[in-house]
N, C-alpha and C. Protein backbone atom coordinates (compact mmCIF):
# COMPACT_ATOMS: atom_id res chain seq x y z
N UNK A 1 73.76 128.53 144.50
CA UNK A 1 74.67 128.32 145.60
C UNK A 1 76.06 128.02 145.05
N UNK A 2 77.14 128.77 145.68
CA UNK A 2 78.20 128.40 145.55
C UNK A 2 78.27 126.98 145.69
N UNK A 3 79.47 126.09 144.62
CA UNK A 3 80.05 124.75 144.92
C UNK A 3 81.26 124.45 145.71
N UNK A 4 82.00 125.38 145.84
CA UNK A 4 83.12 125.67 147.18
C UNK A 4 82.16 126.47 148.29
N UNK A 5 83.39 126.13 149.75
CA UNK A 5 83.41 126.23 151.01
C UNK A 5 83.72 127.59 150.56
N UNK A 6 83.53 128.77 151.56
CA UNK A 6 84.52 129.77 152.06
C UNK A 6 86.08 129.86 151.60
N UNK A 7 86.45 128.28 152.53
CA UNK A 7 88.02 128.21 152.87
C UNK A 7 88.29 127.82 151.10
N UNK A 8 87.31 127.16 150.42
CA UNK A 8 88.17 126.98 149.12
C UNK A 8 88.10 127.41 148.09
N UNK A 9 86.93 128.75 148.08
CA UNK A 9 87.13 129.52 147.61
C UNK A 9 87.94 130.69 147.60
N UNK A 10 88.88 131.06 148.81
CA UNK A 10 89.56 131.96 149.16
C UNK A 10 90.63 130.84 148.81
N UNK A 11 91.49 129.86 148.99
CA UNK A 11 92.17 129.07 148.29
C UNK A 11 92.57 129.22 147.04
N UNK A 12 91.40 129.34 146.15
CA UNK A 12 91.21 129.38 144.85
C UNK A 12 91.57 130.78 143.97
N UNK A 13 91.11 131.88 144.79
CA UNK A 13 90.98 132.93 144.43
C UNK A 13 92.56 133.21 144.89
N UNK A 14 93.50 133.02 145.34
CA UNK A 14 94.50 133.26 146.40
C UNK A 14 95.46 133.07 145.18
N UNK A 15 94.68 131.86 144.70
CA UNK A 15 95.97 131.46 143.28
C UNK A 15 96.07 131.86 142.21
N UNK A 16 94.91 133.03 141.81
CA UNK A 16 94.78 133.80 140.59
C UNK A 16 95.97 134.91 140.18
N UNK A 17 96.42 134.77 139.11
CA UNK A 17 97.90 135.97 138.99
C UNK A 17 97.46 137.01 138.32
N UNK A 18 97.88 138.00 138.90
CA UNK A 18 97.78 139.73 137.63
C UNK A 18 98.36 139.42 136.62
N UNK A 19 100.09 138.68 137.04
CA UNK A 19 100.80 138.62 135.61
C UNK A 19 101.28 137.57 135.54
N UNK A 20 101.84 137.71 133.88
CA UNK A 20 102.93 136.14 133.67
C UNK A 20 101.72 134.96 134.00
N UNK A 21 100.43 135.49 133.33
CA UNK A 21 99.63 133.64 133.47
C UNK A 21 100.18 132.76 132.46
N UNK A 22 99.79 131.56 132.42
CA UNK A 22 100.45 130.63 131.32
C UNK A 22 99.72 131.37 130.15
N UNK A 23 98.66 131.81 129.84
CA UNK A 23 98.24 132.03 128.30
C UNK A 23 99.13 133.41 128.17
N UNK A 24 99.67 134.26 129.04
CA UNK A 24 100.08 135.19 128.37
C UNK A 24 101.71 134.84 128.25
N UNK A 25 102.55 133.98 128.64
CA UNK A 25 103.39 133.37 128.50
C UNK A 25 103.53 132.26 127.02
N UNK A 26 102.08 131.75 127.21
CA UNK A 26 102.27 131.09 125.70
C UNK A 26 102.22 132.07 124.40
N UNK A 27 101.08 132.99 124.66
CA UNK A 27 101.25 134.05 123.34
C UNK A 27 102.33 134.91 123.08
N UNK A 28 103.76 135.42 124.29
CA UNK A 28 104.53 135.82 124.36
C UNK A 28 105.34 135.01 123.51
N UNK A 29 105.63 133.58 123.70
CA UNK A 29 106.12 132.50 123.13
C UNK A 29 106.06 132.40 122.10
N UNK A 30 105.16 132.42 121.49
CA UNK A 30 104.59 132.38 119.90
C UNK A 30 104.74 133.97 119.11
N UNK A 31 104.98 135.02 119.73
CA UNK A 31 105.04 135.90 119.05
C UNK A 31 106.34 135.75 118.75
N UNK A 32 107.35 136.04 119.87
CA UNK A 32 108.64 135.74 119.87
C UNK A 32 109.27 134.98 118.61
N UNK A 33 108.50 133.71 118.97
CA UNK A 33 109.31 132.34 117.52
C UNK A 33 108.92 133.13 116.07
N UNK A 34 107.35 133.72 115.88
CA UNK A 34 107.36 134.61 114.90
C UNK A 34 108.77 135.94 114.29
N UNK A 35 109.63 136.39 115.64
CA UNK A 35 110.25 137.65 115.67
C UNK A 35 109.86 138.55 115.90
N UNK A 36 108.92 139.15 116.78
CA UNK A 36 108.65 139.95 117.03
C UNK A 36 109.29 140.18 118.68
N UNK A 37 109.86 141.24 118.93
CA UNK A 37 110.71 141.59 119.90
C UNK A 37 109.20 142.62 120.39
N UNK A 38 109.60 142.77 122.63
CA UNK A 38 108.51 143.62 123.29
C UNK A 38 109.39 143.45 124.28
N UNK A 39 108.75 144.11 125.13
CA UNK A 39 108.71 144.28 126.67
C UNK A 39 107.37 143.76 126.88
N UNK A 40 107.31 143.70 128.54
CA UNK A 40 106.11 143.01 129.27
C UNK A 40 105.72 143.85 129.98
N UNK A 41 104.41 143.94 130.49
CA UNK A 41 103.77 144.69 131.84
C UNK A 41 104.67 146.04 131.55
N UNK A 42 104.67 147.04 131.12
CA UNK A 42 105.25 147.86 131.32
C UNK A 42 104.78 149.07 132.09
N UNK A 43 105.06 149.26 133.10
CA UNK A 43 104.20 149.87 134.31
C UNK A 43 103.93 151.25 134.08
N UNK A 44 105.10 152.17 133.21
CA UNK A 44 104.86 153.84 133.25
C UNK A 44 103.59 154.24 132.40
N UNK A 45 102.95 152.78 131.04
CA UNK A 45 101.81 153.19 130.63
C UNK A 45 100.59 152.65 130.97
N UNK A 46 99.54 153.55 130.59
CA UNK A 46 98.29 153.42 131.16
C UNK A 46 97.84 151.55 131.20
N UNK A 47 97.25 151.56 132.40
CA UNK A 47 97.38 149.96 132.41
C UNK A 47 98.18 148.70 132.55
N UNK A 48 99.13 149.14 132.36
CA UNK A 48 100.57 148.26 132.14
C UNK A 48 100.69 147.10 131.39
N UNK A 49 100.04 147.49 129.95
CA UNK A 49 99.84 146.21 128.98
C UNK A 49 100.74 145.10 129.27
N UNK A 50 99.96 143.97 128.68
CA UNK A 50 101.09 142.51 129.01
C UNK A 50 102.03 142.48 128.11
N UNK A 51 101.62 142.56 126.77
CA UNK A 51 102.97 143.03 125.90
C UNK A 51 103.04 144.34 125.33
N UNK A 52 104.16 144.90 124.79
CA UNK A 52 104.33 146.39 124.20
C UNK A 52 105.45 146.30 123.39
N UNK A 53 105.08 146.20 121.74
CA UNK A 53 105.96 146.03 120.98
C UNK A 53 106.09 147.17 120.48
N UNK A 54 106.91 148.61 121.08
CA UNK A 54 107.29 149.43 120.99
C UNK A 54 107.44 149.97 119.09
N UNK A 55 108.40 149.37 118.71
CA UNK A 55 108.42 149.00 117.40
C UNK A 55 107.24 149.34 116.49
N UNK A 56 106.31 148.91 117.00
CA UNK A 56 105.70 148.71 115.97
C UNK A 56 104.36 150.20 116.50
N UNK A 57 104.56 150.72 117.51
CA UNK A 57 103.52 151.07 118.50
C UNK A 57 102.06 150.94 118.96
N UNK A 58 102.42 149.23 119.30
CA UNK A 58 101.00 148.49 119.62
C UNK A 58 101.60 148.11 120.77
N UNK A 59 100.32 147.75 121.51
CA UNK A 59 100.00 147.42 122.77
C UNK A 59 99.17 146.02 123.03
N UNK A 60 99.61 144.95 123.79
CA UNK A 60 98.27 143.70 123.68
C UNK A 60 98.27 143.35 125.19
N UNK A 61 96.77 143.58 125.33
CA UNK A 61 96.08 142.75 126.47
C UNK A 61 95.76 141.48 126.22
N UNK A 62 95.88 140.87 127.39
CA UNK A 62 95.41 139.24 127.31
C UNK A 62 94.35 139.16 128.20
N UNK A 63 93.25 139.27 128.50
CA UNK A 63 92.14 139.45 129.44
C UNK A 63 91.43 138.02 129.79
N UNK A 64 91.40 137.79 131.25
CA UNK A 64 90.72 136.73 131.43
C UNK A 64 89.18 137.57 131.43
N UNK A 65 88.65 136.02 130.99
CA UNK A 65 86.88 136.44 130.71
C UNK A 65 86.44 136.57 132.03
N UNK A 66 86.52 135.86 132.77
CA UNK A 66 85.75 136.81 134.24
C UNK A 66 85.88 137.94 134.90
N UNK A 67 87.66 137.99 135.19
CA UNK A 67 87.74 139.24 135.28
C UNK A 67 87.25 140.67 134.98
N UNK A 68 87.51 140.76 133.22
CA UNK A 68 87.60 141.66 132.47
C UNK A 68 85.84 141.45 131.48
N UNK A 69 85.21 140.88 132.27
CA UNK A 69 83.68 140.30 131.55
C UNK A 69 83.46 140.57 130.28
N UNK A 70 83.77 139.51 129.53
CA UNK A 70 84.01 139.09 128.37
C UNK A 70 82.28 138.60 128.27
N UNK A 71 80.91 139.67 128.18
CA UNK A 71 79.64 139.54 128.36
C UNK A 71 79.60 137.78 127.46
N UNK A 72 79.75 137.73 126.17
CA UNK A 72 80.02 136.72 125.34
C UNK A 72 80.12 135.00 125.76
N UNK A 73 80.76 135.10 126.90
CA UNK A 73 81.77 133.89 127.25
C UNK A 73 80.75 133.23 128.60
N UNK A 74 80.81 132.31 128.37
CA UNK A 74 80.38 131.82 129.47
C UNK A 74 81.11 131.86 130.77
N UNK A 75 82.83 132.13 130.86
CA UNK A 75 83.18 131.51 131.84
C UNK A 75 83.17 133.39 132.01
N UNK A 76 82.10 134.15 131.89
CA UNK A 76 82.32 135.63 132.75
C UNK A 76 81.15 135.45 133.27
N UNK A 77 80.13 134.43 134.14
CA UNK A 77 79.54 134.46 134.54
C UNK A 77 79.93 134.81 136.17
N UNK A 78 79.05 135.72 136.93
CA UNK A 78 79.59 135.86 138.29
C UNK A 78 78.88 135.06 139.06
N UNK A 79 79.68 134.85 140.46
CA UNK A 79 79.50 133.64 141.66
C UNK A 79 77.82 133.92 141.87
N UNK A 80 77.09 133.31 142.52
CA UNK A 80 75.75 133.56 143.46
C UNK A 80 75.92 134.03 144.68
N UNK A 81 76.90 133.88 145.03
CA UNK A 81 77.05 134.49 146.29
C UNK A 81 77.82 135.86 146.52
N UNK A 82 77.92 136.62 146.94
CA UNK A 82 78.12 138.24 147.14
C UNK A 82 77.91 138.90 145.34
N UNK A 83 77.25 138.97 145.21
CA UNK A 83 76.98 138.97 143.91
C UNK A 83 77.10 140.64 144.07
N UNK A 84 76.58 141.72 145.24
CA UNK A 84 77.02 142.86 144.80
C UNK A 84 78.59 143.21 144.77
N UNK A 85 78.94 142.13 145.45
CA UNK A 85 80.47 142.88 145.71
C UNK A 85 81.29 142.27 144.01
N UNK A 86 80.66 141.52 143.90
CA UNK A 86 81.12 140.85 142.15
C UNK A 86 81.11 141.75 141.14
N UNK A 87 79.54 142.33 141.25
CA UNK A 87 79.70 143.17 140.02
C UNK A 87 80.53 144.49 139.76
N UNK A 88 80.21 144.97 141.64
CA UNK A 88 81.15 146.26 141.69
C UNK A 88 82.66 145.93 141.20
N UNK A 89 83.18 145.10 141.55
CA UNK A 89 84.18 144.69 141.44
C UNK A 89 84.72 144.42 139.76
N UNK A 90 83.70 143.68 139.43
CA UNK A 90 84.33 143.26 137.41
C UNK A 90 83.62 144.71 137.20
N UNK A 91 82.83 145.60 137.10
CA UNK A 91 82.48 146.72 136.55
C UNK A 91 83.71 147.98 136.87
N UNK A 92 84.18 147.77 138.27
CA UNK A 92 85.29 148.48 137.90
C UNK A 92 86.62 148.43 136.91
N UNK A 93 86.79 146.99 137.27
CA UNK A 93 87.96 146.13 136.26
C UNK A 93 87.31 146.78 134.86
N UNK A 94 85.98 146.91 134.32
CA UNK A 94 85.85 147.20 133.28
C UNK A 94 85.58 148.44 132.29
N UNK A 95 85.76 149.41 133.42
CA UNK A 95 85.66 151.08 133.46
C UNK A 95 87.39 151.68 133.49
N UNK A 96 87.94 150.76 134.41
CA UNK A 96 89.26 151.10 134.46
C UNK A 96 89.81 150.30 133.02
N UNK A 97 89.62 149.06 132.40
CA UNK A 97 89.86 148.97 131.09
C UNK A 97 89.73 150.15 130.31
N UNK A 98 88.24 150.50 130.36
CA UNK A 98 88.30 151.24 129.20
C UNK A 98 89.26 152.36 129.33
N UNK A 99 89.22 153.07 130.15
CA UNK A 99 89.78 154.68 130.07
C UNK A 99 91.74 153.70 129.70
N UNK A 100 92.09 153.22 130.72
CA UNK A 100 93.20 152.88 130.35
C UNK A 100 93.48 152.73 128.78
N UNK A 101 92.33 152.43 127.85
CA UNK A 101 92.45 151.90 126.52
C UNK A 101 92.61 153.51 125.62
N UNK A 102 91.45 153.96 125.98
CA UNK A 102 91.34 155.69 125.76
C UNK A 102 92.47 156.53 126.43
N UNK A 103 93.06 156.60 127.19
CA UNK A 103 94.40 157.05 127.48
C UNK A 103 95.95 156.39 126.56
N UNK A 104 95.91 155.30 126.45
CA UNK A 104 96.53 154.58 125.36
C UNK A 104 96.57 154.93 123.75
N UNK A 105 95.50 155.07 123.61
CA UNK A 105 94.85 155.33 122.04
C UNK A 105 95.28 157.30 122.25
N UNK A 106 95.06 157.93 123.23
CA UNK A 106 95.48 159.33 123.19
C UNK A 106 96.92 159.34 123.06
N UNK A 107 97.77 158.41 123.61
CA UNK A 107 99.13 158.68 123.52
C UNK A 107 99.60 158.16 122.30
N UNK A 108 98.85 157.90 121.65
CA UNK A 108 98.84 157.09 120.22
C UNK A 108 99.18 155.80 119.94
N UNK A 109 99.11 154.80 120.79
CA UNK A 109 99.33 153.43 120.64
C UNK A 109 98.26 153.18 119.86
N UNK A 110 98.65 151.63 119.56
CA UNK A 110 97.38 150.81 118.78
C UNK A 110 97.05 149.97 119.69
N UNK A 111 95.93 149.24 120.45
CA UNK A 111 95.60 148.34 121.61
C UNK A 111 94.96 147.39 120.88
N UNK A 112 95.62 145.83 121.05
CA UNK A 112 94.92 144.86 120.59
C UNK A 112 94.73 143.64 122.45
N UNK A 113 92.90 143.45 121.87
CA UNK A 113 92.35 142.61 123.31
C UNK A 113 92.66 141.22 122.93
N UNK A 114 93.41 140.51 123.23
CA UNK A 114 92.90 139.19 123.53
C UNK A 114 92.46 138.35 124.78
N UNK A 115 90.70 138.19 124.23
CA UNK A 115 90.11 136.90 125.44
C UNK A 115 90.78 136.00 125.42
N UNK A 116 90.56 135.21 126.84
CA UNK A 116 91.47 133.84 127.29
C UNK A 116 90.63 133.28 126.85
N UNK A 117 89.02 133.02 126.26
CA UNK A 117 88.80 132.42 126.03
C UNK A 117 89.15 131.79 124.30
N UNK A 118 89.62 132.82 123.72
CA UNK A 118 90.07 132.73 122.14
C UNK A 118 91.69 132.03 122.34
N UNK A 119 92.38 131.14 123.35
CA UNK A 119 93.16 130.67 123.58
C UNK A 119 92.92 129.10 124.25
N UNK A 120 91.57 128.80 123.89
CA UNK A 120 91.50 127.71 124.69
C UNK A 120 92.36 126.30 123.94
N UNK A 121 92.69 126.26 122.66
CA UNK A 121 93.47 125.25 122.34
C UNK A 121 93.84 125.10 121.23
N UNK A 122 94.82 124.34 120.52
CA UNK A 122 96.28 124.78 119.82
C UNK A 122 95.79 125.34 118.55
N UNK A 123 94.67 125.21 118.04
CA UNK A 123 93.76 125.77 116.40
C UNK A 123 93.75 127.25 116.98
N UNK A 124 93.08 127.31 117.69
CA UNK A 124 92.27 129.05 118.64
C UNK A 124 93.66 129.78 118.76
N UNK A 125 94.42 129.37 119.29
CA UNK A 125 95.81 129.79 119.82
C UNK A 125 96.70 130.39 118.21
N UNK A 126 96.83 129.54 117.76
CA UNK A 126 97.08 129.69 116.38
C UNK A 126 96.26 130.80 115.36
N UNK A 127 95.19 130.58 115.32
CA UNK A 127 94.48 131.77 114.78
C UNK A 127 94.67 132.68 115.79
N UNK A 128 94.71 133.04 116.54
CA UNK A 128 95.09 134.18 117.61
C UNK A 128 95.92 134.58 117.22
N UNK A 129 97.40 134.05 117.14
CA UNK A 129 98.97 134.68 116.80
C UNK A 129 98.52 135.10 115.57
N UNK A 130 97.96 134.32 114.63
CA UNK A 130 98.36 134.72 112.81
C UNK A 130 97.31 135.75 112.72
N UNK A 131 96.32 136.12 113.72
CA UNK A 131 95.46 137.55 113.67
C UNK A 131 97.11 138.81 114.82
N UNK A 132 97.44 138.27 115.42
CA UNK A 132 98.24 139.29 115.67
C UNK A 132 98.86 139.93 115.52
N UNK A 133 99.76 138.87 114.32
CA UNK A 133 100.60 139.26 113.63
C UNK A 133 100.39 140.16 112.68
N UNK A 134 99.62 139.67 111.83
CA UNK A 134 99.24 140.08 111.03
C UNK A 134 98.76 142.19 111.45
N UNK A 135 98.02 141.70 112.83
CA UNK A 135 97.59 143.50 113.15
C UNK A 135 98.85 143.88 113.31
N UNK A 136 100.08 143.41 113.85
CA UNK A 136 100.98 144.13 114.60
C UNK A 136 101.45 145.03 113.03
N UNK A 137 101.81 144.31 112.28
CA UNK A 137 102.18 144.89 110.74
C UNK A 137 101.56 146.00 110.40
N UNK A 138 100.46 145.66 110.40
CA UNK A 138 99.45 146.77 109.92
C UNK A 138 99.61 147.91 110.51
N UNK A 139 98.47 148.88 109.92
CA UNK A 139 98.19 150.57 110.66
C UNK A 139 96.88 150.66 110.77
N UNK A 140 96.14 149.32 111.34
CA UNK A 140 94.67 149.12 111.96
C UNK A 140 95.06 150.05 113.86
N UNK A 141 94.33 150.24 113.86
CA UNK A 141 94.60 150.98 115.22
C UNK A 141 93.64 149.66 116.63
N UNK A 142 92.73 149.46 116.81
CA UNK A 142 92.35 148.34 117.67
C UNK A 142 91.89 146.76 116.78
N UNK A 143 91.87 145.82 117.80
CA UNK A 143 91.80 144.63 117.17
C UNK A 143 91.62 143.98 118.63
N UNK A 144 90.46 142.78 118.56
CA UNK A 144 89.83 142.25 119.50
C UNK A 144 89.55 140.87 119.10
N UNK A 145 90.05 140.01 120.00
CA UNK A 145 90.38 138.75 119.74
C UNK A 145 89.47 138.14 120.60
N UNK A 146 88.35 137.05 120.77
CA UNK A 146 87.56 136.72 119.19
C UNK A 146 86.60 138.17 119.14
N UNK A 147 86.31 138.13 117.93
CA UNK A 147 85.57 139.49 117.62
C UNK A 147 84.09 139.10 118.11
């Protein structure tokens, strides 16, 4: 059984953002102080990655684990209640990932994933950037944060 009402779960859900969440604002932050210059959300490519450091021609998602079902994570567990409309729902989110990733990788970007859950606090966060960095340099083509 759900632990919210209706009303506070639609509350809840009401306050969830596509973009500009705080973790993708903090990893923006931290790349930045590194030097690395991007754009954000950039809408004309597939998906509209959160960052796109042109430069370098990589691409980084920041994926929340429920959303984007991060199978791994505990917090991609779905509600008990409408449970078909859940799965249809993260299974699309996760079909439309992929091809978006495979359309990306055709136009020749490099796509690196980072889970929200590999951001949960200032060690994780930290190994996150110094794995990013580190890919953005490189000529690794994908990279998935935590592996």
């Amino acid at each position: 059984m759900d632990f919210m009402t209706p009303k506070q779960r639609s509350g809840a859900m009401s306050r969830v953002r596509a973009s500009d969440t705080k973790i993708e604002r903090t990893v923006r932050a931290l790349l930045h102080e590194k030097g690395f210059r991007f754009r954000k959300n950039v809408g004309s490519l597939p998906g509209r990655p959160d960052i796109v450091l042109s430069k370098f021609n990589a691409v980084i998602f920041i994926n929340g684990c429920f959303w984007h079902s991060h199978n791994v994570c505990k917090k991609s567990t779905l509600p008990n209640t409408r449970r078909d409309f859940w799965e249809k729902k993260i299974n699309d989110n996760v079909k439309r990932d992929q091809k978006n990733i495979n359309e990306l990788m055709k136009e020749g970007w490099r796509v690196a994933v980072v889970w929200e859950c590999a951001l949960n606090d200032t060690n994780s966060i930290n190994k996150a950037i110094n794995s990013l960095s580190e890919w953005i340099k490189k000529s690794e083509i994908n990279l998935i944060i935590p592996k």
